[in-house]
PDB file of N, CA and C in Angstrom:
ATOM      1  N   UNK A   1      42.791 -26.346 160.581  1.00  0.00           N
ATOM      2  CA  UNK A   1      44.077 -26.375 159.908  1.00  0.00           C
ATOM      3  C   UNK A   1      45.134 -25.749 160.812  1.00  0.00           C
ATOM      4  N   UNK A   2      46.244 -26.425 161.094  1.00  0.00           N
ATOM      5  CA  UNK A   2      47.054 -25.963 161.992  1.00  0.00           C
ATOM      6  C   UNK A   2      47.813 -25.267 161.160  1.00  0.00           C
ATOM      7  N   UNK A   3      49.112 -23.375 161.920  1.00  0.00           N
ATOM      8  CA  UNK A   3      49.148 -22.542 161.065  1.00  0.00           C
ATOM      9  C   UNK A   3      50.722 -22.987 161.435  1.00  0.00           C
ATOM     10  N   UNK A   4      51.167 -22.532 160.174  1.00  0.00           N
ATOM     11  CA  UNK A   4      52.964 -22.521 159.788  1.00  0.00           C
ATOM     12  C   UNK A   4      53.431 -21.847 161.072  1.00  0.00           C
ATOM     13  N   UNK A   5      54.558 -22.588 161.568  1.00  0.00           N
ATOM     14  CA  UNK A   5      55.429 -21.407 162.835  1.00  0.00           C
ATOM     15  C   UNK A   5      55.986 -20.792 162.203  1.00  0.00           C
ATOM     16  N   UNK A   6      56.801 -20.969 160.705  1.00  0.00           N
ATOM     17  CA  UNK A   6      57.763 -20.082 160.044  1.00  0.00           C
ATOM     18  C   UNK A   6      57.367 -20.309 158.462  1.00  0.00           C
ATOM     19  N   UNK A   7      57.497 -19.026 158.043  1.00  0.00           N
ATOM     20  CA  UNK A   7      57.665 -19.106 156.706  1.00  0.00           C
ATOM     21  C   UNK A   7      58.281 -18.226 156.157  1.00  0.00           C
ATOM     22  N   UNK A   8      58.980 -19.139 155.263  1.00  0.00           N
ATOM     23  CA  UNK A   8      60.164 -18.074 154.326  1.00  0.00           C
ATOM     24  C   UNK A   8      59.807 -18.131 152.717  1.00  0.00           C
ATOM     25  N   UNK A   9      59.936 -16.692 152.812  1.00  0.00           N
ATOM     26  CA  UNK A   9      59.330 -16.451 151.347  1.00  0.00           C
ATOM     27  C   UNK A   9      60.780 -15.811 150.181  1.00  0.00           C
ATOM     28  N   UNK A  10      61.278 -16.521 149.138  1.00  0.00           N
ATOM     29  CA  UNK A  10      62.297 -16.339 148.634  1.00  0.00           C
ATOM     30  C   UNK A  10      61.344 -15.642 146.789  1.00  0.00           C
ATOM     31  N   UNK A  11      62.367 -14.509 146.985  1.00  0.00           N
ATOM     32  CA  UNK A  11      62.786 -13.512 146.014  1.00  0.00           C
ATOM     33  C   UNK A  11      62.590 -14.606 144.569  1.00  0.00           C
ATOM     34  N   UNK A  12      61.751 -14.512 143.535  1.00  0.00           N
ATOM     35  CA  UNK A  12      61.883 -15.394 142.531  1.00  0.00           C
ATOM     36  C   UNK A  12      61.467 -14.564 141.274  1.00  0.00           C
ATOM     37  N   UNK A  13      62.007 -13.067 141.205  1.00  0.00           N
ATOM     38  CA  UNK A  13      61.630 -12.083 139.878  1.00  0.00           C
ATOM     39  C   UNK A  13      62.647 -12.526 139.002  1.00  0.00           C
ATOM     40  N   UNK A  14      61.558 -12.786 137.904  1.00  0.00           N
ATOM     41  CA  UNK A  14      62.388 -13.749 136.558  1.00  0.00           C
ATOM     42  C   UNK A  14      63.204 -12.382 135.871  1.00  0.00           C
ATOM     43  N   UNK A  15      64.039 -12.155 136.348  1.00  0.00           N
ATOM     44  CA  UNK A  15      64.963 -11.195 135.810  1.00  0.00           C
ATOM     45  C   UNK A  15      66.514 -11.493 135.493  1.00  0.00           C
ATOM     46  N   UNK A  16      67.316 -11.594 134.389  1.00  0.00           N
ATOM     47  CA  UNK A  16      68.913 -11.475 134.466  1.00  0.00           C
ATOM     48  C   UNK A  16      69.617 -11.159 135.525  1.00  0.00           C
ATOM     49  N   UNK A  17      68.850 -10.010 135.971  1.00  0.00           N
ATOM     50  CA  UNK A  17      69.537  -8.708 136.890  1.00  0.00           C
ATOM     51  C   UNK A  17      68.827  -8.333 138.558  1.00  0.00           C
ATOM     52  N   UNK A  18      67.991  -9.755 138.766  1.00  0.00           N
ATOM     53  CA  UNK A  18      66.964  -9.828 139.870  1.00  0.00           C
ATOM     54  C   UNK A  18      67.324 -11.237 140.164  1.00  0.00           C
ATOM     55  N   UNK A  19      66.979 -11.718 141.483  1.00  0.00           N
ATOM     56  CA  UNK A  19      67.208 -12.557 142.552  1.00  0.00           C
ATOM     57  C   UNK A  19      67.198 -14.133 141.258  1.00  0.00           C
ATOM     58  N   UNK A  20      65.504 -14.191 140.628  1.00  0.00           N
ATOM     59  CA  UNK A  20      65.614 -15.165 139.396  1.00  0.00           C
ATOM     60  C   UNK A  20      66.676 -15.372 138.903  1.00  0.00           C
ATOM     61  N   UNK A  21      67.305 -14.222 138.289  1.00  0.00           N
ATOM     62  CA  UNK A  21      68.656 -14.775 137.391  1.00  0.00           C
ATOM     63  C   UNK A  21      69.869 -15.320 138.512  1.00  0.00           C
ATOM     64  N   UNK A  22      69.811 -14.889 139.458  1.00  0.00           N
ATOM     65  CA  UNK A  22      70.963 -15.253 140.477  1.00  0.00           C
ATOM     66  C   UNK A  22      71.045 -16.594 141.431  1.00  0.00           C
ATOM     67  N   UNK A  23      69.957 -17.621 140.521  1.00  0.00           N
ATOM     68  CA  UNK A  23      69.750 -18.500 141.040  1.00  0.00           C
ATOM     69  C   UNK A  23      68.463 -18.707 142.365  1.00  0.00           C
ATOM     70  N   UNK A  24      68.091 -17.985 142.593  1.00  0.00           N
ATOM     71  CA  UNK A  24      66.671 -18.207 143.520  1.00  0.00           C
ATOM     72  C   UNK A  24      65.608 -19.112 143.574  1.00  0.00           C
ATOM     73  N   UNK A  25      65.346 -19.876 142.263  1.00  0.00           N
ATOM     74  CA  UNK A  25      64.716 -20.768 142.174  1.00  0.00           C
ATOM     75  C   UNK A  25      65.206 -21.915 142.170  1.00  0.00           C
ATOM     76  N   UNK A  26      66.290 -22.226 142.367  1.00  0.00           N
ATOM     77  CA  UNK A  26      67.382 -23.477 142.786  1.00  0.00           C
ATOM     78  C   UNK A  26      67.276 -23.458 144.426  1.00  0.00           C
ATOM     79  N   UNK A  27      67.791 -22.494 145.196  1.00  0.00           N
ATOM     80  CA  UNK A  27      67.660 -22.042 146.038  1.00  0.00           C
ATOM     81  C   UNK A  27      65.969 -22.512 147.037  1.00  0.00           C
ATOM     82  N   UNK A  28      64.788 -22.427 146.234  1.00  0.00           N
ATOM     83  CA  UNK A  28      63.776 -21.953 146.828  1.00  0.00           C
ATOM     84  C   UNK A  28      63.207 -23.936 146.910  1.00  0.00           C
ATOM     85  N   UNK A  29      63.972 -24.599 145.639  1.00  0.00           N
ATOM     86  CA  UNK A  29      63.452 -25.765 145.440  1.00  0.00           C
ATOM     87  C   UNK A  29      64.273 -26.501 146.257  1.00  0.00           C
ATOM     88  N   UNK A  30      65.508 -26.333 146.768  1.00  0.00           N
ATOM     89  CA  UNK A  30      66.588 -27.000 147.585  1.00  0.00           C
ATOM     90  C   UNK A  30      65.900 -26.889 148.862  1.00  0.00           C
ATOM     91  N   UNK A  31      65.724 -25.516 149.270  1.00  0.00           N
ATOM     92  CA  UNK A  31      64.698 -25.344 150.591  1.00  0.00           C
ATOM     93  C   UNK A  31      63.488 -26.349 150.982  1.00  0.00           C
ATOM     94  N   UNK A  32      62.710 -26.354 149.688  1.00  0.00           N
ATOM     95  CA  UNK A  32      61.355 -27.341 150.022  1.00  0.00           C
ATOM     96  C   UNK A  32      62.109 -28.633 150.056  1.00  0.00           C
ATOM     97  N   UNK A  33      62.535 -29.096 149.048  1.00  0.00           N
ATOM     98  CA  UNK A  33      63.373 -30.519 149.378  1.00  0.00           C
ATOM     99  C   UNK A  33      63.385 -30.922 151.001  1.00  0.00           C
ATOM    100  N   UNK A  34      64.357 -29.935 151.109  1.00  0.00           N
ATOM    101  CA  UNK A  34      65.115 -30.290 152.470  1.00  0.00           C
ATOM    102  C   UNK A  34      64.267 -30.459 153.484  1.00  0.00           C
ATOM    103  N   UNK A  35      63.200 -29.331 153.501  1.00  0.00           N
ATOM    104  CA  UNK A  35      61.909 -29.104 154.661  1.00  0.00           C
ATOM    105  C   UNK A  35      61.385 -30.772 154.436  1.00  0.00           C
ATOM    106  N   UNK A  36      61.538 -30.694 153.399  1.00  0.00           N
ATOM    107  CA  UNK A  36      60.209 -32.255 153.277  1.00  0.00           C
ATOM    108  C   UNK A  36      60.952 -33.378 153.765  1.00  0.00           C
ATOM    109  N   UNK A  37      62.868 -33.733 153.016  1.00  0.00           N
ATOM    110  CA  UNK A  37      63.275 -34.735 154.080  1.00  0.00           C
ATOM    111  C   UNK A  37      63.328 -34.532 155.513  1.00  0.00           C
ATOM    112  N   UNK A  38      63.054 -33.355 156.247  1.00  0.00           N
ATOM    113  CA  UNK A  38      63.717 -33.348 157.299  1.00  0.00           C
ATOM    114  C   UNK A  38      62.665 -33.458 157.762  1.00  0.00           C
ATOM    115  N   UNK A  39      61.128 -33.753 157.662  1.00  0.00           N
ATOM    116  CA  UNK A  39      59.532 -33.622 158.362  1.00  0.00           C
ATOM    117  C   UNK A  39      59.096 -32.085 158.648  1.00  0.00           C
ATOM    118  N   UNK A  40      59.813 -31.398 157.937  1.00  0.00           N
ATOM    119  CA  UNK A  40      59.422 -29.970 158.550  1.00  0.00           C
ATOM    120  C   UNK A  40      58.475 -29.127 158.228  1.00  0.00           C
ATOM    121  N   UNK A  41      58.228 -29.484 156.951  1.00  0.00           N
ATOM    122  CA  UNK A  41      57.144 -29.110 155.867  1.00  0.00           C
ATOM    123  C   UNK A  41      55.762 -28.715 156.402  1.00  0.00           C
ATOM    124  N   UNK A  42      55.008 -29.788 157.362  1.00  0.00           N
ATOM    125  CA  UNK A  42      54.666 -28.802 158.068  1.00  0.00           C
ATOM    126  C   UNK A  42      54.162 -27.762 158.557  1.00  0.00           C
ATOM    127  N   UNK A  43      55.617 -27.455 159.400  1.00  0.00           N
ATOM    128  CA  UNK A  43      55.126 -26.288 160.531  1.00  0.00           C
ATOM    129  C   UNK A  43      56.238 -25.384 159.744  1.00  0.00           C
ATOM    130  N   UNK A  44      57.270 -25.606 158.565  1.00  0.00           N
ATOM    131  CA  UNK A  44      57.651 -24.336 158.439  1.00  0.00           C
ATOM    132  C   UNK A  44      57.553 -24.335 156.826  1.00  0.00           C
ATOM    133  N   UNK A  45      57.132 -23.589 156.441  1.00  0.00           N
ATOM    134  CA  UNK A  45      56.206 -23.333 154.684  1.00  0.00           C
ATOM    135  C   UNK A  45      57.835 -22.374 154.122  1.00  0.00           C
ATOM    136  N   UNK A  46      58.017 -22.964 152.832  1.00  0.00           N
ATOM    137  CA  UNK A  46      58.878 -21.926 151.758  1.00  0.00           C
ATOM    138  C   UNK A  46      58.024 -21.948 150.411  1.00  0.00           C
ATOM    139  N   UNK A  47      58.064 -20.413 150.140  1.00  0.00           N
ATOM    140  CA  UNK A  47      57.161 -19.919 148.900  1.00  0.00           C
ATOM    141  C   UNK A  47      58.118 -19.150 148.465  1.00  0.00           C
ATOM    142  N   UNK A  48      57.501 -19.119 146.788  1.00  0.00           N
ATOM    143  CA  UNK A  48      58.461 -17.967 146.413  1.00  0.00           C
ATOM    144  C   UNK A  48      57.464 -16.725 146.322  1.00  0.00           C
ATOM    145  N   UNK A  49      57.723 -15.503 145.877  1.00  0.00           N
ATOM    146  CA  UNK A  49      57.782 -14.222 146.007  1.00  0.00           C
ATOM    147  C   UNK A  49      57.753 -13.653 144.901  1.00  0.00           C
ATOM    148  N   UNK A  50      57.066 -12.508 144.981  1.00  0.00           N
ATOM    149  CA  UNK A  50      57.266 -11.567 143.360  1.00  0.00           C
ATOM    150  C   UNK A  50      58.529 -10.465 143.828  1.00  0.00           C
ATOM    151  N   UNK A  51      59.243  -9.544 143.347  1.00  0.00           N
ATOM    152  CA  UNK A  51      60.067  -8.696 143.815  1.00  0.00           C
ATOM    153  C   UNK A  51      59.825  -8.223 145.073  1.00  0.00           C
ATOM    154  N   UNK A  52      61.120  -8.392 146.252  1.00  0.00           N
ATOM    155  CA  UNK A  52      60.785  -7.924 147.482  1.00  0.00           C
ATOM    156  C   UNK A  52      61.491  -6.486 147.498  1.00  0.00           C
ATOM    157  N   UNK A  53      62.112  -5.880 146.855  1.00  0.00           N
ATOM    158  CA  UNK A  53      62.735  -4.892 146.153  1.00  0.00           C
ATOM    159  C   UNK A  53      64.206  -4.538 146.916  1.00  0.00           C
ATOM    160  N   UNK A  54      64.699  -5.787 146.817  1.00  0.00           N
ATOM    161  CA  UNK A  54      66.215  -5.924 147.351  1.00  0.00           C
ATOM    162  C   UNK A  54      67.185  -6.311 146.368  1.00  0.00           C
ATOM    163  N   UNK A  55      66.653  -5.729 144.994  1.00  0.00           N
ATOM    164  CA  UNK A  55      67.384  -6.473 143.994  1.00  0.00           C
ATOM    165  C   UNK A  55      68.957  -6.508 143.558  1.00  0.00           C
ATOM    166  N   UNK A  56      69.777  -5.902 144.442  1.00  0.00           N
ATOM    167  CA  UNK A  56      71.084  -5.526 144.569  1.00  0.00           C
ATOM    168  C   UNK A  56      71.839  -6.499 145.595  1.00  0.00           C
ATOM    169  N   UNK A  57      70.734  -6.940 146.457  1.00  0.00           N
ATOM    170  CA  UNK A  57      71.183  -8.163 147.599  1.00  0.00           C
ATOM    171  C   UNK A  57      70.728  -9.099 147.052  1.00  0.00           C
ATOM    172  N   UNK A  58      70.428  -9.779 145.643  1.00  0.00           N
ATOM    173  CA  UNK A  58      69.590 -10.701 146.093  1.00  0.00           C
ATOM    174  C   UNK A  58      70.796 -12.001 145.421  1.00  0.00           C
ATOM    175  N   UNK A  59      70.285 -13.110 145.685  1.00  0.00           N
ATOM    176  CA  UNK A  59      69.133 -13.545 146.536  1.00  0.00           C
ATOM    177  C   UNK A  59      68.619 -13.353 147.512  1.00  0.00           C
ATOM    178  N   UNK A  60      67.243 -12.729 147.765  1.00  0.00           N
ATOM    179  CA  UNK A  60      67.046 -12.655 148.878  1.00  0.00           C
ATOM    180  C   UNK A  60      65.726 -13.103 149.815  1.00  0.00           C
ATOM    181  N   UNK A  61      65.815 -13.104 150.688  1.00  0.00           N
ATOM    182  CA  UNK A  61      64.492 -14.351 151.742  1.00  0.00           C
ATOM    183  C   UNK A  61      64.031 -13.385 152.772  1.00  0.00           C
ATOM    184  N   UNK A  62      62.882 -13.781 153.172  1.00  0.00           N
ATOM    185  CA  UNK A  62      62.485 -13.008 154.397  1.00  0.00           C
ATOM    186  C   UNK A  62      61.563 -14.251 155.662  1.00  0.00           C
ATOM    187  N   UNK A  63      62.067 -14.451 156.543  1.00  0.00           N
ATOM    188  CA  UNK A  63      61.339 -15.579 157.106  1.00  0.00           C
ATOM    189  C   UNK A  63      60.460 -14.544 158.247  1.00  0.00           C
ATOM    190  N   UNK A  64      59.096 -15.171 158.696  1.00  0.00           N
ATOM    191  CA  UNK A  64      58.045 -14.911 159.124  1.00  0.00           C
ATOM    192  C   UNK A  64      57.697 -15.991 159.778  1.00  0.00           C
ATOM    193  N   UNK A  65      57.322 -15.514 161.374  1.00  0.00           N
ATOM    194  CA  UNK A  65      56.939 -14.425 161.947  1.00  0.00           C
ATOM    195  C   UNK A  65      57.805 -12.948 162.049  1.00  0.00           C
ATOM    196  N   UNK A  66      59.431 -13.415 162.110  1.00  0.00           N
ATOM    197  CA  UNK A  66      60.220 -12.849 163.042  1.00  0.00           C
ATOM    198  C   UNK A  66      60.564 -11.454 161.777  1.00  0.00           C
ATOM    199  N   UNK A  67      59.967 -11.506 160.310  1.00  0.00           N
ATOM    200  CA  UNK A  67      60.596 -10.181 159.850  1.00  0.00           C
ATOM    201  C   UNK A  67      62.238 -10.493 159.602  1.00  0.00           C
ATOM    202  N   UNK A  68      63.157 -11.563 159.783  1.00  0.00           N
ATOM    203  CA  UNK A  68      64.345 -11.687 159.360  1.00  0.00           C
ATOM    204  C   UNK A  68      64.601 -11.892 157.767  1.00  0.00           C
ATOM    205  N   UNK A  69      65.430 -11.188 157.425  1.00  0.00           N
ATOM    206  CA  UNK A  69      65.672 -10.926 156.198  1.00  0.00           C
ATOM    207  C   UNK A  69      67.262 -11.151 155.472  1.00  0.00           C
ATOM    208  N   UNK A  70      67.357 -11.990 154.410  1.00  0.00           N
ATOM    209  CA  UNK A  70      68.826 -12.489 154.088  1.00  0.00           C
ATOM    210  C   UNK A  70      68.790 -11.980 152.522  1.00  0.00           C
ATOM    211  N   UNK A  71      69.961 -11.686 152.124  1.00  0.00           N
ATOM    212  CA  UNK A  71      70.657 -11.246 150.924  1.00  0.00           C
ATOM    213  C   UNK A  71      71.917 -12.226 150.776  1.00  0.00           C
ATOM    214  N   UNK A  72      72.249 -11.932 149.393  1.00  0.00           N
ATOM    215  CA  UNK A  72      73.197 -13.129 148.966  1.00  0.00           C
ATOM    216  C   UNK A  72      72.902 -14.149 148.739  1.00  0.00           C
ATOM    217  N   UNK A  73      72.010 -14.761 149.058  1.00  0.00           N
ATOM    218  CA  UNK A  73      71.904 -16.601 149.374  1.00  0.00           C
ATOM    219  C   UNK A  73      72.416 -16.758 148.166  1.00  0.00           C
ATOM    220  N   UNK A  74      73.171 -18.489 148.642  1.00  0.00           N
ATOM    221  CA  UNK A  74      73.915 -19.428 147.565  1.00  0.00           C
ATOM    222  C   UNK A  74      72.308 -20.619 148.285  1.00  0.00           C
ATOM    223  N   UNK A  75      72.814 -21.880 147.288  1.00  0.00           N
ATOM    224  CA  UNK A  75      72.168 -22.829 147.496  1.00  0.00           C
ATOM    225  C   UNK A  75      73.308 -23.552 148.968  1.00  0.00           C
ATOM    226  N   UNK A  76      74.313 -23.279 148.862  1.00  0.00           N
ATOM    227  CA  UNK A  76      75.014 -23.622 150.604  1.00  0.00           C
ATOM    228  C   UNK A  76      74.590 -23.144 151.462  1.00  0.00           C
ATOM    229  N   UNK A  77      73.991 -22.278 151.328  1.00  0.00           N
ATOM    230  CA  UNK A  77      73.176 -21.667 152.455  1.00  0.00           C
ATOM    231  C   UNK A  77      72.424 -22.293 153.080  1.00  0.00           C
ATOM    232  N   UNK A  78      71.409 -22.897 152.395  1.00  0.00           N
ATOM    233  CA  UNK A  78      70.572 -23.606 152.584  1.00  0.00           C
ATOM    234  C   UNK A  78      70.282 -24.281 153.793  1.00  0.00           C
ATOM    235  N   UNK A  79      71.082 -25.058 154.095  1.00  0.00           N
ATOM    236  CA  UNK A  79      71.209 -26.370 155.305  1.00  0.00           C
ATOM    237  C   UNK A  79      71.625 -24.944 156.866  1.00  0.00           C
ATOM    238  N   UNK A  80      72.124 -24.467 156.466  1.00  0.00           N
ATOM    239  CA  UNK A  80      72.289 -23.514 157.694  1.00  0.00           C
ATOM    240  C   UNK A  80      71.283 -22.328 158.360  1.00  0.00           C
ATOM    241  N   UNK A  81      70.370 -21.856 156.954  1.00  0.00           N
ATOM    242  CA  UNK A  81      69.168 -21.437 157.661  1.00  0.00           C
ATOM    243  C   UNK A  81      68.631 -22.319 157.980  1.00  0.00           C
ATOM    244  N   UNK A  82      68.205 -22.950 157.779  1.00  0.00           N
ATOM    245  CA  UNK A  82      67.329 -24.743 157.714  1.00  0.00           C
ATOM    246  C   UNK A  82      67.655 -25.007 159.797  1.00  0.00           C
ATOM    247  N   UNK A  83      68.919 -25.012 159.725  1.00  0.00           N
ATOM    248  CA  UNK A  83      69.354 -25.883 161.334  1.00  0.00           C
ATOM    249  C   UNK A  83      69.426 -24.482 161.857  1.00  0.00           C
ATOM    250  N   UNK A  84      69.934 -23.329 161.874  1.00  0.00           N
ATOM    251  CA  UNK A  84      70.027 -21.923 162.888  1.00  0.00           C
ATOM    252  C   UNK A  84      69.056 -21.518 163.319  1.00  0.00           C
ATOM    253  N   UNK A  85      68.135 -20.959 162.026  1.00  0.00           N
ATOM    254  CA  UNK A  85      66.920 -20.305 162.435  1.00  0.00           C
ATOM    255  C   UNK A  85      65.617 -20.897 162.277  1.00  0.00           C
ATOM    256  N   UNK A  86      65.572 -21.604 161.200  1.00  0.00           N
ATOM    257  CA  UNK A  86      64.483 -21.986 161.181  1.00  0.00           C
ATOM    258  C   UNK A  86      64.047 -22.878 162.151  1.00  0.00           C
ATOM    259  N   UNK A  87      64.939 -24.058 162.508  1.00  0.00           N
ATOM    260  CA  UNK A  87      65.145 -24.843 163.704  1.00  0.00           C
ATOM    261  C   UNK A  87      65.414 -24.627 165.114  1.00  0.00           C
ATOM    262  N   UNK A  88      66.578 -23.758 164.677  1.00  0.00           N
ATOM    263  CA  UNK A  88      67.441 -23.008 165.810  1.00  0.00           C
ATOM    264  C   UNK A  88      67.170 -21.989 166.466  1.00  0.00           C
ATOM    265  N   UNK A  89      66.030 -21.380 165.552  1.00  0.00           N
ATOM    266  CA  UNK A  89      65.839 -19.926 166.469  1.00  0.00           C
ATOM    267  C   UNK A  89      66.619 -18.782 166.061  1.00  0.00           C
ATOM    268  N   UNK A  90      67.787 -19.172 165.796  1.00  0.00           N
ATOM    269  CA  UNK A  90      68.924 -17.893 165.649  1.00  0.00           C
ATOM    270  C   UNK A  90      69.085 -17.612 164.473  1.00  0.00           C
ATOM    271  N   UNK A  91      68.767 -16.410 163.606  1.00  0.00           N
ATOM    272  CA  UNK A  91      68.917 -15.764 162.461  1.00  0.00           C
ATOM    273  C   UNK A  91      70.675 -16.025 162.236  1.00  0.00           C
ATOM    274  N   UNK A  92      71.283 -16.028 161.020  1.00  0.00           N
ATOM    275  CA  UNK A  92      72.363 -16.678 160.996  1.00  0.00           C
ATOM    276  C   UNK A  92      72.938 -14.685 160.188  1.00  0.00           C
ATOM    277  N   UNK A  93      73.724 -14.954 161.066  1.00  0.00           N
ATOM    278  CA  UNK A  93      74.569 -13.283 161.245  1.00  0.00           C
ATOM    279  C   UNK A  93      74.906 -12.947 159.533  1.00  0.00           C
ATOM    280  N   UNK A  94      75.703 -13.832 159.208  1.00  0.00           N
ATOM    281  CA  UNK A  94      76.532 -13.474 158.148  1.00  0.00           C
ATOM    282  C   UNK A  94      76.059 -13.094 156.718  1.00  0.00           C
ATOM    283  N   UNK A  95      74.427 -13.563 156.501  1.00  0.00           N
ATOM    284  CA  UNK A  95      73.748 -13.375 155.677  1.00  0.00           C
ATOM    285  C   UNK A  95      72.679 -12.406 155.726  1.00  0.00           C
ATOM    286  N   UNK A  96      72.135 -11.896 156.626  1.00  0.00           N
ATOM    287  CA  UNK A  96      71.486 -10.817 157.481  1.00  0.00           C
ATOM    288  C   UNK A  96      71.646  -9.794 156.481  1.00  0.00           C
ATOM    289  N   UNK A  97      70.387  -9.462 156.012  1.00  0.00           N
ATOM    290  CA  UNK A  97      69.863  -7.954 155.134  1.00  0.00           C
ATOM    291  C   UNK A  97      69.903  -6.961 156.099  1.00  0.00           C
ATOM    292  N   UNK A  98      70.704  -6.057 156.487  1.00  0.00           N
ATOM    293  CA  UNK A  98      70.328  -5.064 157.414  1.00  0.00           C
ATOM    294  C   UNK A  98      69.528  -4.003 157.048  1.00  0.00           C
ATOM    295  N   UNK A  99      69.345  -3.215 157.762  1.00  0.00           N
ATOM    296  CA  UNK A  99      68.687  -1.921 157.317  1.00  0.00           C
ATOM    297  C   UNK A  99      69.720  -0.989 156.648  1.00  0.00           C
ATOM    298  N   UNK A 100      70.889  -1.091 157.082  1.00  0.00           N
ATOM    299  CA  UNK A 100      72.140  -0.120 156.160  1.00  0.00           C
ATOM    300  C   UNK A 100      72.289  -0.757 155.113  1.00  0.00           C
ATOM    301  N   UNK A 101      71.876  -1.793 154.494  1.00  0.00           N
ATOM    302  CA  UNK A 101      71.875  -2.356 153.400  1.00  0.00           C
ATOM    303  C   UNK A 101      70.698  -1.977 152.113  1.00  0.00           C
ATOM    304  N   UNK A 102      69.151  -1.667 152.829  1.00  0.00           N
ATOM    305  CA  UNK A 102      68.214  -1.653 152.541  1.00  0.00           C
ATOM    306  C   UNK A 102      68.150  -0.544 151.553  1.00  0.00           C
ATOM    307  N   UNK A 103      67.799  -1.418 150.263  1.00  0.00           N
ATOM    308  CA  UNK A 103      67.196  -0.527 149.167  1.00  0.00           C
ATOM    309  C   UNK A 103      66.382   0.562 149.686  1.00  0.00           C
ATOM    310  N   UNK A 104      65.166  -0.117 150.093  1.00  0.00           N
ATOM    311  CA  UNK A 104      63.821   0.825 150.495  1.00  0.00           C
ATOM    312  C   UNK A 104      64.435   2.438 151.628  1.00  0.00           C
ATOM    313  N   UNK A 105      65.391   2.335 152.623  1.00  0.00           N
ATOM    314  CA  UNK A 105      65.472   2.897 153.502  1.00  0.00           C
ATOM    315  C   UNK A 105      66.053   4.247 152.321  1.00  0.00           C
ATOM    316  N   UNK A 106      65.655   5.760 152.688  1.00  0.00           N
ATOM    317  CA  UNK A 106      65.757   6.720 152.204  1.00  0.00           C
ATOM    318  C   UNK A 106      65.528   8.041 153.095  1.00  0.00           C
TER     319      UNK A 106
END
């Protein structure tokens, strides 16, 4: 079985007040869509996630290998991780979870 080059795993805690209520599962199904028209499906896998505990950023994604991590996502987003990073290589700046952002960091 040949292994995924990338996988992005999107935030999908069925919450009002968590990534779920903020649309993430629109988001996570627009992603597979797209992977599948574009042949990408594949070599780059989208799953969803139980709480990644960014629930103040979220929507939020984490793609793998590379550990890159996004907050905010809209479903416009979409097509631009899709061609930057996932394709492109290049983590797309403007959506970027930093560490000064990071719940967890204390």
């Amino acid at each position: 079985m040949k292994k995924y080059q990338k996988h992005i795993f999107i935030c999908e805690k069925d919450d009002k007040n968590s990534c779920g209520g903020a649309g993430s599962f629109k988001i996570r199904k627009k992603l597979k869509s797209r992977l599948k028209e574009l042949n990408l499906s594949k070599s780059i896998r989208a799953n969803s996630s139980g709480c990644l505990g960014q629930c103040k950023h979220g929507p939020v994604a984490v793609v793998y290998p590379e550990g890159i991590w996004y907050k905010g996502l809209r479903e416009e987003d979409v097509e631009t991780i899709i061609q930057k990073h996932l394709v492109g290589n290049k983590p797309v700046k403007g959506l970027l979870l930093s560490d000064d952002d990071s719940e967890r960091k204390k």
